[in-house]
N, C-alpha and C. Protein backbone atom coordinates (compact mmCIF):
# COMPACT_ATOMS: atom_id res chain seq x y z
N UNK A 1 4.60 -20.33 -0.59
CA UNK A 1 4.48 -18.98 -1.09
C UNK A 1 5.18 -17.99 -0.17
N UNK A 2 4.72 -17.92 1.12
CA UNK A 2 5.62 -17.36 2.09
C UNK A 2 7.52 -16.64 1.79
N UNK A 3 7.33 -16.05 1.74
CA UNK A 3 8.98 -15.19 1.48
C UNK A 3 9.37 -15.41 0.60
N UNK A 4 8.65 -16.34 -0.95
CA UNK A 4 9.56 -16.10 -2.37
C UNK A 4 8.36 -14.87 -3.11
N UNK A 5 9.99 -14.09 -3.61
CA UNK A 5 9.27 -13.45 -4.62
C UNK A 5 9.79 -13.87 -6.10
N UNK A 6 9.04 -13.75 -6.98
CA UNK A 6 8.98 -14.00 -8.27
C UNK A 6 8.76 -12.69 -8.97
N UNK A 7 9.25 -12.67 -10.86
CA UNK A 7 9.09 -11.30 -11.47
C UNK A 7 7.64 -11.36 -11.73
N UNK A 8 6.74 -12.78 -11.32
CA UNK A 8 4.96 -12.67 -11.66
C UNK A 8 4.83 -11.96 -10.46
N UNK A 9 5.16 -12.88 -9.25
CA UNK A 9 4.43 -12.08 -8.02
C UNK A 9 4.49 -10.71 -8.02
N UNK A 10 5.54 -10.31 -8.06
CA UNK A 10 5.87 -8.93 -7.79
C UNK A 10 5.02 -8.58 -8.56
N UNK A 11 4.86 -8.25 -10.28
CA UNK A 11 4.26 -7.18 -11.21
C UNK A 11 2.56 -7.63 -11.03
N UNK A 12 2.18 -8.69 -10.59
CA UNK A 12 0.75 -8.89 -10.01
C UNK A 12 0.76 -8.11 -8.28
N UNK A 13 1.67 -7.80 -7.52
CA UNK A 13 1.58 -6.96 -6.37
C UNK A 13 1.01 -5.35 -7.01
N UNK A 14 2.54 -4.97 -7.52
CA UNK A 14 2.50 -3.80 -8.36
C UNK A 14 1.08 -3.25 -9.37
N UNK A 15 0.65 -4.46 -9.95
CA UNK A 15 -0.51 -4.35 -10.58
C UNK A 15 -1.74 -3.72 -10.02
N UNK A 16 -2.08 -4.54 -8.47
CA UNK A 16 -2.97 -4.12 -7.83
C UNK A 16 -2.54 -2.73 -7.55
N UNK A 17 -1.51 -2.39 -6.91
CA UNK A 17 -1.01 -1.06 -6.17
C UNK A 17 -1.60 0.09 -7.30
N UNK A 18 -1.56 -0.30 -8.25
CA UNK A 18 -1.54 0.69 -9.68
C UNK A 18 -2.99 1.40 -9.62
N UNK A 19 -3.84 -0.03 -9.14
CA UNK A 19 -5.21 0.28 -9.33
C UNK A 19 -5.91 1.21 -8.28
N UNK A 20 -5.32 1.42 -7.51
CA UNK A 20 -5.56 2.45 -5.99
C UNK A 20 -5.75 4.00 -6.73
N UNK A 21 -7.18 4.26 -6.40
CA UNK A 21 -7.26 5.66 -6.93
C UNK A 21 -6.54 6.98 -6.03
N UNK A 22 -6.46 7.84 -6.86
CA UNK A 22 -5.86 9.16 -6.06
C UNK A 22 -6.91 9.25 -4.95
N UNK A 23 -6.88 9.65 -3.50
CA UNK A 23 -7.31 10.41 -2.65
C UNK A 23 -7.62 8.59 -1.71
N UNK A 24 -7.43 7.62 -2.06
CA UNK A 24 -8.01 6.11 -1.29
C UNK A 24 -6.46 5.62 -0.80
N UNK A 25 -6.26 4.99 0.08
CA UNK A 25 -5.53 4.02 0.69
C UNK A 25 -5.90 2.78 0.80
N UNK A 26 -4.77 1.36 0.55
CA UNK A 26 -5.25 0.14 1.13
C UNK A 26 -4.36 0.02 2.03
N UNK A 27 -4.39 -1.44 2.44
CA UNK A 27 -3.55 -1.95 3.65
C UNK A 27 -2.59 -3.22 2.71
N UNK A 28 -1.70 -3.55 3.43
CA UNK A 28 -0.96 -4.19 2.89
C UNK A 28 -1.69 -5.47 2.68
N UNK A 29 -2.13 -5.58 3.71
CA UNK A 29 -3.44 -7.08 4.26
C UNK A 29 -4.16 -6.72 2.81
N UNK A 30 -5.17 -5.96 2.79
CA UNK A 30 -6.05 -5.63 1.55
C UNK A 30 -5.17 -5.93 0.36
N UNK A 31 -4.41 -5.63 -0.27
CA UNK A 31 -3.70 -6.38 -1.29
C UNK A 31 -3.09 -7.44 -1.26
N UNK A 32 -2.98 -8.03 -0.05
CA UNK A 32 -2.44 -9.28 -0.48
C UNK A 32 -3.67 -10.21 -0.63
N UNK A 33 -4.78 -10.02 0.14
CA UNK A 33 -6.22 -10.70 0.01
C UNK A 33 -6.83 -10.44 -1.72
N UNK A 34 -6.47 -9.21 -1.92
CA UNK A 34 -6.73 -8.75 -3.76
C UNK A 34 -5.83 -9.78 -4.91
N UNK A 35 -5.05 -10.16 -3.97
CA UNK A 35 -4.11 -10.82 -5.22
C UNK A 35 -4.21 -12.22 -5.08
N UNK A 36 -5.35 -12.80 -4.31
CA UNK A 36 -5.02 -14.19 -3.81
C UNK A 36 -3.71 -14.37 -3.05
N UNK A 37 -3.15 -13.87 -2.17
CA UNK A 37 -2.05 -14.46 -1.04
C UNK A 37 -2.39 -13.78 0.30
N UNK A 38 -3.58 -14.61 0.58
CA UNK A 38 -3.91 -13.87 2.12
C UNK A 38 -3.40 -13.70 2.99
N UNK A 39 -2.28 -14.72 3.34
CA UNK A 39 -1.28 -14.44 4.68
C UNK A 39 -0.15 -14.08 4.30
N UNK A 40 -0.41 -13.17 3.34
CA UNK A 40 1.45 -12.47 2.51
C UNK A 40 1.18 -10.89 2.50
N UNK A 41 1.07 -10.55 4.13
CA UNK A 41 0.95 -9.05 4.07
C UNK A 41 2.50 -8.39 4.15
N UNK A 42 3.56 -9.07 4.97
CA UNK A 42 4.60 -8.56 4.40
C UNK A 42 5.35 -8.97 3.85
N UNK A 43 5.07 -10.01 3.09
CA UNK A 43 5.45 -9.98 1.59
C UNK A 43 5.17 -8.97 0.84
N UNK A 44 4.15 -8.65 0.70
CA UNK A 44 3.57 -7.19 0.20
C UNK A 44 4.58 -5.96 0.63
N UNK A 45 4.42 -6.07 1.69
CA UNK A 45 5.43 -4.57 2.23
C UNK A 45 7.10 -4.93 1.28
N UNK A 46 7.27 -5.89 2.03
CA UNK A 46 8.51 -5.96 0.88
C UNK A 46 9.18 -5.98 -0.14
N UNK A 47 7.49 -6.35 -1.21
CA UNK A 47 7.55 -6.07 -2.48
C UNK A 47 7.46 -4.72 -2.86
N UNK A 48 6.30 -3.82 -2.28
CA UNK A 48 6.30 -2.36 -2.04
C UNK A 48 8.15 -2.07 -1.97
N UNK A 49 8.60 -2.23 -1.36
CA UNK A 49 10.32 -1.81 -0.50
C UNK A 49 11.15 -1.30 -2.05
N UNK A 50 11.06 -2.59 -2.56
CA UNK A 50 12.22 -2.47 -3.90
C UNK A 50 11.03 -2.13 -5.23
N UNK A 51 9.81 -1.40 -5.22
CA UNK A 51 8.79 -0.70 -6.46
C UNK A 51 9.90 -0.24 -7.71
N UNK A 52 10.77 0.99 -6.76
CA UNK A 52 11.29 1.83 -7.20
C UNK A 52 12.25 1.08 -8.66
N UNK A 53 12.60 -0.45 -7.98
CA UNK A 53 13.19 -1.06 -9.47
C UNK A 53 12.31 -1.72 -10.42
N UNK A 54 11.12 -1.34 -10.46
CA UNK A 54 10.05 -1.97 -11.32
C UNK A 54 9.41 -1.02 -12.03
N UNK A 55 9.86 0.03 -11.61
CA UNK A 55 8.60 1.13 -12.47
C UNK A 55 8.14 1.86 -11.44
N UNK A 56 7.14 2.97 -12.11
CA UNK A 56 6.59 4.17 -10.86
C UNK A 56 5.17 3.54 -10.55
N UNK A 57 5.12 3.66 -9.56
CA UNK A 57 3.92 3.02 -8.68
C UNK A 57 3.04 3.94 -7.66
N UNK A 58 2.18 3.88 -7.43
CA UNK A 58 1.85 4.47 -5.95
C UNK A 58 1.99 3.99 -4.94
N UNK A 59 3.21 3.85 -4.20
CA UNK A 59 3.17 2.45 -3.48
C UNK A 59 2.60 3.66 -2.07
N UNK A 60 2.54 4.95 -1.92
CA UNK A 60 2.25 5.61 -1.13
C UNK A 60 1.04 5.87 -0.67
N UNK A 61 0.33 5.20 -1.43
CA UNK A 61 -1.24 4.81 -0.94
C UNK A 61 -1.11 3.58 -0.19
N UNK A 62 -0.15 2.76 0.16
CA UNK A 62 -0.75 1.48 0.70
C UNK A 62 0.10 1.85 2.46
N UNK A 63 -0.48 1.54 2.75
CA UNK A 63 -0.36 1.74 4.94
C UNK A 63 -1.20 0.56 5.55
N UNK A 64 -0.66 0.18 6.77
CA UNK A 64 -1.12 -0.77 7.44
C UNK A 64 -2.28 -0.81 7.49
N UNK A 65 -3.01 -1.68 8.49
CA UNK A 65 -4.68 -1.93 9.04
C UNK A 65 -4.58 -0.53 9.67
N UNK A 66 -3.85 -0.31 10.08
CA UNK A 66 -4.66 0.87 11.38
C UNK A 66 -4.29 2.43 10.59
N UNK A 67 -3.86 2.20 9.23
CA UNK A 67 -3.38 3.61 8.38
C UNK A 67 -2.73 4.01 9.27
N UNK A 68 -1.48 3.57 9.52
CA UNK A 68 -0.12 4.12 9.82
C UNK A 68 1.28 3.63 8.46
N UNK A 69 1.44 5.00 8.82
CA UNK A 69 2.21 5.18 6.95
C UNK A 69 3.82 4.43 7.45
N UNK A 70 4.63 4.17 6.41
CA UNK A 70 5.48 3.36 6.70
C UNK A 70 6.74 4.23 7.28
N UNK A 71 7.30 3.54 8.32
CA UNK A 71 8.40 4.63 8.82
C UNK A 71 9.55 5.12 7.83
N UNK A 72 9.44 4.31 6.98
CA UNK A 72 11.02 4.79 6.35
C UNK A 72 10.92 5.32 5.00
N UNK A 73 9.31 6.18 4.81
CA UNK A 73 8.74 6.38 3.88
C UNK A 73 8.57 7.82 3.93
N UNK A 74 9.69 8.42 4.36
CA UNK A 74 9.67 9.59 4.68
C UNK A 74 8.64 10.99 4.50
N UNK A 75 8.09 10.70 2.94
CA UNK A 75 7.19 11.97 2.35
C UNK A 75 5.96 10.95 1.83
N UNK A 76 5.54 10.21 2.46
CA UNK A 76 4.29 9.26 2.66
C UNK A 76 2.93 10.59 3.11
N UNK A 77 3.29 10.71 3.76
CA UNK A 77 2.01 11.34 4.51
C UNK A 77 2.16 12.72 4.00
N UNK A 78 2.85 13.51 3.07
CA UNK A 78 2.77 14.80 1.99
C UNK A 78 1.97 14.59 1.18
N UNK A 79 2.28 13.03 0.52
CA UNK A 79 1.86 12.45 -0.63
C UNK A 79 0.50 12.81 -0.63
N UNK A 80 0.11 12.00 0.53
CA UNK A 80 -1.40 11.76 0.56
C UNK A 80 -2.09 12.59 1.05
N UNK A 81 -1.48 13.46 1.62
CA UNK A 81 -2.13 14.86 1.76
C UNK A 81 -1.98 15.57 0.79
N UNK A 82 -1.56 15.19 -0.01
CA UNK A 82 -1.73 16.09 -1.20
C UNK A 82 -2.88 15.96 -2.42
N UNK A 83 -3.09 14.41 -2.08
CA UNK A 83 -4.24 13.66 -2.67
C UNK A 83 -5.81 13.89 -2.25
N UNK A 84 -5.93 14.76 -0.85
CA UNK A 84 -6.81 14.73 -0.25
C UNK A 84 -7.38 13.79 0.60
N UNK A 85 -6.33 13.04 1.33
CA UNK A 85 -6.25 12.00 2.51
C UNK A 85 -6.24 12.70 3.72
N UNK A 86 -6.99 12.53 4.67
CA UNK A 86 -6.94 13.15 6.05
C UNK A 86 -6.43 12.10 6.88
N UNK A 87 -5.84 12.60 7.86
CA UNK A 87 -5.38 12.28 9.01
C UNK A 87 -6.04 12.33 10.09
N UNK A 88 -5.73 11.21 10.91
CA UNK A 88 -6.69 11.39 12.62
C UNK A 88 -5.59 12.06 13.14
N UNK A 89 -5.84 12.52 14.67
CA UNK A 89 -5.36 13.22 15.71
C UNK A 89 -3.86 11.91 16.23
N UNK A 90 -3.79 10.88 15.73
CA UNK A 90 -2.81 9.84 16.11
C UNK A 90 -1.86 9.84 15.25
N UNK A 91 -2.52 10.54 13.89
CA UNK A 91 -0.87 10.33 13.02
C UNK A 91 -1.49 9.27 11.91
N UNK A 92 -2.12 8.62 11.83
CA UNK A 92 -3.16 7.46 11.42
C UNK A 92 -3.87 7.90 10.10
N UNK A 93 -4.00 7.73 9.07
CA UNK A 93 -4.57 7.70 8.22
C UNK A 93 -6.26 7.15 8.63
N UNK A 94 -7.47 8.19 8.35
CA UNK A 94 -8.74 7.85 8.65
C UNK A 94 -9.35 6.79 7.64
N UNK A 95 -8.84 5.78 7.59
CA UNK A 95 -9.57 4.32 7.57
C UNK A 95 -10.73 4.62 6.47
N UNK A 96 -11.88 5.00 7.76
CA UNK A 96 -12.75 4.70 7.68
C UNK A 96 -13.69 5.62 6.62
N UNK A 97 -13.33 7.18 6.34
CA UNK A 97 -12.93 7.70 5.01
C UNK A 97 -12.38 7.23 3.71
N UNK A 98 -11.24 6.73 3.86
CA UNK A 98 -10.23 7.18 2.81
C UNK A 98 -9.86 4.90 2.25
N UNK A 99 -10.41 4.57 3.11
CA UNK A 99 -9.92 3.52 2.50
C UNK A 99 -10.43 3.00 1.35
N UNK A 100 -9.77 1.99 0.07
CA UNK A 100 -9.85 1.63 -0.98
C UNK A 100 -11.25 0.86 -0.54
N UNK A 101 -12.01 1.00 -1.60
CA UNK A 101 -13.55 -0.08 -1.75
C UNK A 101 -13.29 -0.68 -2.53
N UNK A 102 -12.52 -1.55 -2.90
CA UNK A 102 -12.30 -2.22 -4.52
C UNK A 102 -13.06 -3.22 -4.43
């Protein structure tokens, strides 16, 4: 499973991502454990990478374990401040608030 993607994998990644309510974050880890592929967290990120050719997604809710938003995700952290996501004093998305309970 490790580094293939497929047009199932992907729209079952995407699927979960969909389900992330406004104002919650997951982790990449957290969806890949949601989809059955527990040790495919960046697989996940990578599937996140190319969303944009699958359809509109929220892929801006999903950030690491420690809610740090992705570097090359430039208006990540607008997003979710716009959603009503707070931030710690590190730059960090507060976890322990804001994360997905699914």
């Amino acid at each position: 499973m490790q580094g293939k993607m497929d047009e199932d994998l992907i729209y079952e990644i995407l699927s979960a991502v969909e389900e992330i309510p406004e104002g919650c974050v997951a982790s990449y880890g957290q969806i890949a454990r949601l989809t059955g592929h527990d040790k495919n967290a960046r697989l996940v990120g990578r599937i996140l990478s190319l969303s944009q050719y699958y359809g509109d997604y929220p892929c801006h809710r999903v950030v690491n374990q420690a809610g740090r938003t992705a570097p090359c995700f430039r208006d990540q952290r607008e997003r979710l401040e716009a959603e009503g996501v707070t931030f710690l004093p590190n730059g960090n998305v507060d976890m322990k608030k804001h994360q997905w309970q699914c």
